[in-house]
Protein backbone atom coordinates (compact mmCIF):
# COMPACT_ATOMS: atom_id res chain seq x y z
CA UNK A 1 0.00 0.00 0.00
CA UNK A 2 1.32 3.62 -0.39
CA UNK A 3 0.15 6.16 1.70
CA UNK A 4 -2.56 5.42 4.10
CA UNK A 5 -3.35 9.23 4.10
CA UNK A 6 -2.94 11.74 1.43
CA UNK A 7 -4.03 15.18 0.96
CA UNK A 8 -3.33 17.00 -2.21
CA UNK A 9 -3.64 20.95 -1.93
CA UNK A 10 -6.95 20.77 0.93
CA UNK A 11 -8.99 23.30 1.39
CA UNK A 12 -12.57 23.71 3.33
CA UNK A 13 -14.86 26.66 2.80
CA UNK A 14 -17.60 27.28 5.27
CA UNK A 15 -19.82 30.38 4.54
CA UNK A 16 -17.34 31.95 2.00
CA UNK A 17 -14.24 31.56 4.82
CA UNK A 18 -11.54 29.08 4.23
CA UNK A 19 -11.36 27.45 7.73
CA UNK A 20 -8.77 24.78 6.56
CA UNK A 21 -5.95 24.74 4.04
CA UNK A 22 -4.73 24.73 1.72
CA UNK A 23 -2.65 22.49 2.78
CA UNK A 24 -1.08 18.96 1.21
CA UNK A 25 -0.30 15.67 4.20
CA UNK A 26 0.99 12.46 3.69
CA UNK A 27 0.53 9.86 6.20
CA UNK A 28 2.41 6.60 5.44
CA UNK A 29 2.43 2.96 6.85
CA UNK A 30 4.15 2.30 9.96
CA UNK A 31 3.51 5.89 11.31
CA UNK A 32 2.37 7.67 14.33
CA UNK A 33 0.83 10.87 14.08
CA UNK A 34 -0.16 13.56 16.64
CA UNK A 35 -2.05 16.95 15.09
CA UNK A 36 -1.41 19.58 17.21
CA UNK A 37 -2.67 23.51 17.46
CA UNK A 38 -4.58 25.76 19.55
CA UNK A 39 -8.37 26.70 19.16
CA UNK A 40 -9.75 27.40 15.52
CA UNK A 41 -6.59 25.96 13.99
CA UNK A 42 -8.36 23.43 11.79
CA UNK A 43 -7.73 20.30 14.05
CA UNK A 44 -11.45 19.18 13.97
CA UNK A 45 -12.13 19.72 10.24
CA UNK A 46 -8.94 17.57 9.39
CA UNK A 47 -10.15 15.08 11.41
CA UNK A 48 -13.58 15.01 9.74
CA UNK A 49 -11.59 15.08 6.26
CA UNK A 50 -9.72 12.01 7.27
CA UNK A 51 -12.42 9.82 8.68
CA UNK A 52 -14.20 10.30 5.36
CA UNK A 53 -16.88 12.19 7.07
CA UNK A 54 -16.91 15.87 4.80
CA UNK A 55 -15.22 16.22 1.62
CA UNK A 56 -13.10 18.96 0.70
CA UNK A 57 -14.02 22.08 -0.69
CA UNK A 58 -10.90 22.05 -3.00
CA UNK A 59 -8.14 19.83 -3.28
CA UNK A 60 -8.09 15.84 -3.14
CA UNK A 61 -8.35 13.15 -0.34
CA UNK A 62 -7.35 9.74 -0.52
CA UNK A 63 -7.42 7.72 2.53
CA UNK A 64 -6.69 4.00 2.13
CA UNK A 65 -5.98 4.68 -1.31
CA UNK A 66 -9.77 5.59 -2.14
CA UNK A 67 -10.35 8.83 -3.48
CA UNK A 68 -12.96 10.87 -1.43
CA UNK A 69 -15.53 11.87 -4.27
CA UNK A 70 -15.32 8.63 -5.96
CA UNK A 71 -15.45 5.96 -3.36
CA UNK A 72 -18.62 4.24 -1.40
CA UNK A 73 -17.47 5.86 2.12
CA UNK A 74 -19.91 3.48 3.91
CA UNK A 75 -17.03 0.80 2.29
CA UNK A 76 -14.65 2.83 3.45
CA UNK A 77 -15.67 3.84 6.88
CA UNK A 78 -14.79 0.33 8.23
CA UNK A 79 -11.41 0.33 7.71
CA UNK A 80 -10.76 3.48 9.58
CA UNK A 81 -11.48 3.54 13.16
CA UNK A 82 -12.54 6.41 15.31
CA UNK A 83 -12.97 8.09 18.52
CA UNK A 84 -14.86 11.39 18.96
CA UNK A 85 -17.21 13.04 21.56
CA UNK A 86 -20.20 13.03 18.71
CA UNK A 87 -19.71 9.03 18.72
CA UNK A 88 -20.00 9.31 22.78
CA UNK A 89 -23.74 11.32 22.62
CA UNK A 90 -24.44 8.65 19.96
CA UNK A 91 -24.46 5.81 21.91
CA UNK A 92 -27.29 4.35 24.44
CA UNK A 93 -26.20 4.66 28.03
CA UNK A 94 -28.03 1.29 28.52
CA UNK A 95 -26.29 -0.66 26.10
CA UNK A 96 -23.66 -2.88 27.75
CA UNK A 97 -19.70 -2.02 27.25
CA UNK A 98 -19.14 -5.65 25.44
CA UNK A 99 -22.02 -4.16 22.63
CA UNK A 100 -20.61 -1.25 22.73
CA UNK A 101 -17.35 -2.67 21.07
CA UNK A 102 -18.82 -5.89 19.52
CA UNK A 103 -21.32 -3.18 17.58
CA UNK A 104 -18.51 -1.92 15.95
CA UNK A 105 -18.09 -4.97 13.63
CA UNK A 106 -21.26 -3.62 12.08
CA UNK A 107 -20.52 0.14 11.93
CA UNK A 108 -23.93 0.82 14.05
CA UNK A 109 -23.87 2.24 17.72
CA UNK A 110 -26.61 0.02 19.62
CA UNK A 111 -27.00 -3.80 19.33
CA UNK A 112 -30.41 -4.49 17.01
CA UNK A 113 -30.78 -8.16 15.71
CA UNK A 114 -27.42 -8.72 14.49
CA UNK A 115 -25.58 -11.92 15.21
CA UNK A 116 -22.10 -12.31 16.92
CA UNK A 117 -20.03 -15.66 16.94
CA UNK A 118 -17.56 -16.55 19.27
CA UNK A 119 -14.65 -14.89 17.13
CA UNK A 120 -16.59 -11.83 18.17
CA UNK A 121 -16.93 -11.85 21.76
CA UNK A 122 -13.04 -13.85 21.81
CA UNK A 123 -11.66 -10.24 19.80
CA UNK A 124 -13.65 -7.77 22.46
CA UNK A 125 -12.92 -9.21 25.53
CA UNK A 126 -9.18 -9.13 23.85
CA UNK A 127 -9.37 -5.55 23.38
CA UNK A 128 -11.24 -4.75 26.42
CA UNK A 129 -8.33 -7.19 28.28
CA UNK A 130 -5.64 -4.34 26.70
CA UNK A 131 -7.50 -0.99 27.45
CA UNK A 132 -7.89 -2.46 31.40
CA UNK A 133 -11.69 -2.53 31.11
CA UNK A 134 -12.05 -6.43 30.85
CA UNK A 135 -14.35 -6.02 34.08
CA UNK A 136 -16.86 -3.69 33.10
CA UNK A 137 -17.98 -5.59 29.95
CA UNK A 138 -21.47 -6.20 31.93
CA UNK A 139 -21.37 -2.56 32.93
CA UNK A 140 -23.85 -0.02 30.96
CA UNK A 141 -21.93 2.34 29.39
CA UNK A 142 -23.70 5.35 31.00
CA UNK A 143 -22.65 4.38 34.30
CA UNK A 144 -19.22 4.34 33.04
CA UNK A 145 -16.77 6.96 34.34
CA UNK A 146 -14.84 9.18 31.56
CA UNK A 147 -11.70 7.46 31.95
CA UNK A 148 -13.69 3.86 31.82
CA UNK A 149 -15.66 5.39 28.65
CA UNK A 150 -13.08 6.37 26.59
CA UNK A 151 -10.69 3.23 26.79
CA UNK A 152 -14.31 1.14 25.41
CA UNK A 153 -14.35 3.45 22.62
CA UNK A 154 -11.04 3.08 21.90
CA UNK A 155 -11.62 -0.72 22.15
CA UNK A 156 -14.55 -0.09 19.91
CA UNK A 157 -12.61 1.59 17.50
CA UNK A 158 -10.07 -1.22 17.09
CA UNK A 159 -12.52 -4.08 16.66
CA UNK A 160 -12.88 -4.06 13.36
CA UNK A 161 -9.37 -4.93 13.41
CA UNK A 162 -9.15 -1.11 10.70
CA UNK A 163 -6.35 0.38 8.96
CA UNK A 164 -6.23 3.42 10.10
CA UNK A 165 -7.23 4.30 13.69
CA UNK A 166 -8.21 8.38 14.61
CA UNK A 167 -8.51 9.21 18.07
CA UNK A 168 -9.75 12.55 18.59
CA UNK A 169 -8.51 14.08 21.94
CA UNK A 170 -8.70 10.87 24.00
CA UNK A 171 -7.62 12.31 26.94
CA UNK A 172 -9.88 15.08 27.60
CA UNK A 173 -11.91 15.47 30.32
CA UNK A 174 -9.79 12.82 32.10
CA UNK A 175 -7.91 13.55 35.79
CA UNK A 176 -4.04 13.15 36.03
CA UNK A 177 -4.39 9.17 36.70
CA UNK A 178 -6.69 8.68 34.00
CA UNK A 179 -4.91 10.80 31.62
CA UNK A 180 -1.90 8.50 32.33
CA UNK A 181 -3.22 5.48 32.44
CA UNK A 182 -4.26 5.74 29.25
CA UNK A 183 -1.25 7.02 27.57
CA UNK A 184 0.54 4.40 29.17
CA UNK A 185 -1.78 2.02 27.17
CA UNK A 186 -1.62 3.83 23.75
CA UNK A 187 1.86 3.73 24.22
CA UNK A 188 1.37 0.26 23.84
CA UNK A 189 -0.24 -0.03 20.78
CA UNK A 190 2.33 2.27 19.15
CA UNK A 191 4.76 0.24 19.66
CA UNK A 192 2.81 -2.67 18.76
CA UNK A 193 4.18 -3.25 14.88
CA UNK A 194 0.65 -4.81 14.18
CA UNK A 195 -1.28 -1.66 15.48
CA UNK A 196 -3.18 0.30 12.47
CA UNK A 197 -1.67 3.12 11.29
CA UNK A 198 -2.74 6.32 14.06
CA UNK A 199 -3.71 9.75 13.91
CA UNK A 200 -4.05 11.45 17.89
CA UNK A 201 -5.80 15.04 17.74
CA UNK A 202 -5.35 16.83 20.35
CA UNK A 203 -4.61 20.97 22.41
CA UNK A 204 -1.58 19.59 24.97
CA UNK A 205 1.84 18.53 24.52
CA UNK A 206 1.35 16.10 27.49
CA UNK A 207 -0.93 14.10 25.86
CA UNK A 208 1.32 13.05 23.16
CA UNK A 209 1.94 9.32 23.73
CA UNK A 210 5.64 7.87 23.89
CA UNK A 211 5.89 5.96 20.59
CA UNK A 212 4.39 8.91 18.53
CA UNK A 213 6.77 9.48 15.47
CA UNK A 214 5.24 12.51 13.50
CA UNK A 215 3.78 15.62 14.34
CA UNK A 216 1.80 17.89 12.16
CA UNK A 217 1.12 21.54 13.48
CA UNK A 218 -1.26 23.85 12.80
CA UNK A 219 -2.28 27.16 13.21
CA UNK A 220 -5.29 29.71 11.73
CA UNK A 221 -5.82 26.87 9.18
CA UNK A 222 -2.56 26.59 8.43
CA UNK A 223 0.41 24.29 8.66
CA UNK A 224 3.20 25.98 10.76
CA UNK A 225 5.51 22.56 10.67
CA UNK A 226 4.99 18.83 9.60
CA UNK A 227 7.22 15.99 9.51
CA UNK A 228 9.23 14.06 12.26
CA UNK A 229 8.03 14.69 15.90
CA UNK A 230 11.39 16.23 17.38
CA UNK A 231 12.25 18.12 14.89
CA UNK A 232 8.18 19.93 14.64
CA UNK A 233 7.84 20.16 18.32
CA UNK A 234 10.33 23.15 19.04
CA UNK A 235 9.84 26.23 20.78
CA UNK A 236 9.61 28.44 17.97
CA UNK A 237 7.37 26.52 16.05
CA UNK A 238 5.16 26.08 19.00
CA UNK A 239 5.50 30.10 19.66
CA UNK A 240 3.93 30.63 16.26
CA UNK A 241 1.46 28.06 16.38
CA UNK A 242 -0.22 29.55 19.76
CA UNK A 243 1.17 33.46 19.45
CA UNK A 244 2.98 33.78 22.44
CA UNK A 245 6.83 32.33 23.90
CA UNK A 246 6.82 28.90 24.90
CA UNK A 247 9.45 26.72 26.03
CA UNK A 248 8.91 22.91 25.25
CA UNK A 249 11.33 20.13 27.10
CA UNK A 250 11.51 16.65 26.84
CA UNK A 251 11.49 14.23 29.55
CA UNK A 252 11.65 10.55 29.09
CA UNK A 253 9.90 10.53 25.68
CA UNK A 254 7.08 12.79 27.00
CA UNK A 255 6.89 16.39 26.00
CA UNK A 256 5.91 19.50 28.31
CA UNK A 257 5.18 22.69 27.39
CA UNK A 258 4.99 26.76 29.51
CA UNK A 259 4.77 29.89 28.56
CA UNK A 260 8.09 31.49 28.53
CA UNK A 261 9.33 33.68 31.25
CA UNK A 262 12.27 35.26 29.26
């Protein structure tokens, strides 16, 4: 396969204003990507772009090696997977965490009169067993707490074993032993060589897991700096992405960034 992701001269229009692009992105096999930049940057429409959800106002998509225009996304859609908040409203808080990710096989968000086999249930509880939720497969998923509900839709996302996995901000919302609890675990998968291909949205430095190998930043619709993850996540890039100093650091494969004092 070539490139999983490829954008060719993007742009989105909404109301006459160009809220994204242009811009051209290449995501390849074997990567590891983090999209990083502040408020109104473009992180959300890219996102949407990528999971085949909008099309672009100019420019070309191909994800998987489908062209967006002139593929059946509903054939697509399975071979990416996704986390969002949109997906979280969608589901119903009584349907159990094991439907929750078994569900997924069939692209649909609530279990109807679909038919799993034990391949099924064996691949859930497997996924559940990784994202440290194995326990709450009897749970309802309303009851869950954040932390609980977005490692099941995570495991969700990853049960239809895709190709390209898009996680957008997984760790908001979630307290400082959440949060790292569930980097620790995505740190996993990226170093797992038979994980899909990622993409991790997100507004904080400190959420980029260890194991991430490309970063592309963006600002005003804009990219500032794409390419490999050290040499995109510098101060000065980082000072023109969010308009004011920062100092970034690196500790132990995780990244932290402050304002600057100088």
């Amino acid at each position: 396969m070539g490139h999983v992701l490829e954008f060719n001269d993007v742009s989105v229009i909404r109301d006459g204003r160009t809220i994204l692009g242009p811009l051209s992105w290449r995501v390849s096999e074997g990567e590891r990507w983090v999209v990083l930049g502040p408020n109104g940057a473009g992180k959300s429409t890219l996102f949407a772009l990528a999971g085949s959800l909008i099309h672009p106002s100019k420019g070309s998509v191909t994800i998987l090696e489908s062209p967006l225009g002139r593929t059946d996304v509903f054939e697509l859609r399975p071979r990416i997977g996704i986390t969002s908040a949109s997906i979280v409203e969608m589901i119903p808080e009584y349907e159990s965490v094991m439907n929750v990710v078994m569900t997924s096989a069939y692209a649909i968000v609530g279990r109807w009169q679909e038919s799993y086999d034990l391949w099924d249930e064996s691949r859930a509880l497997s996924l559940l067993t990784i994202l440290g939720v194995r326990e709450l497969k009897e749970r309802t998923f309303g009851t869950l707490s954040e932390g609980e509900k977005k490692r099941t839709l995570i495991a969700r996302a990853l049960m239809p074993n895709p190709e390209l996995l898009l996680l957008d901000e997984p760790a908001a919302g979630l307290d400082l032993g959440g949060r790292e609890d569930l980097l620790r675990r995505l740190n996993s998968l990226a170093q797992d060589p038979t994980s899909p291909v990622t993409v991790i949205v997100t507004h904080h430095v400190e959420e980029i897991p260890r194991g991430t190998t490309h970063c592309l930043l963006l600002s005003e619709g804009l990219v500032v700096a794409q390419g490999d993850l050290r040499s995109v996540l510098t101060s000065e890039n980082l000072s023109m992405a969010y308009g004011i100093a920062v100092d970034i650091q690196e500790d132990g494969g995780r990244f932290f960034a402050r304002a600057s004092e100088g």
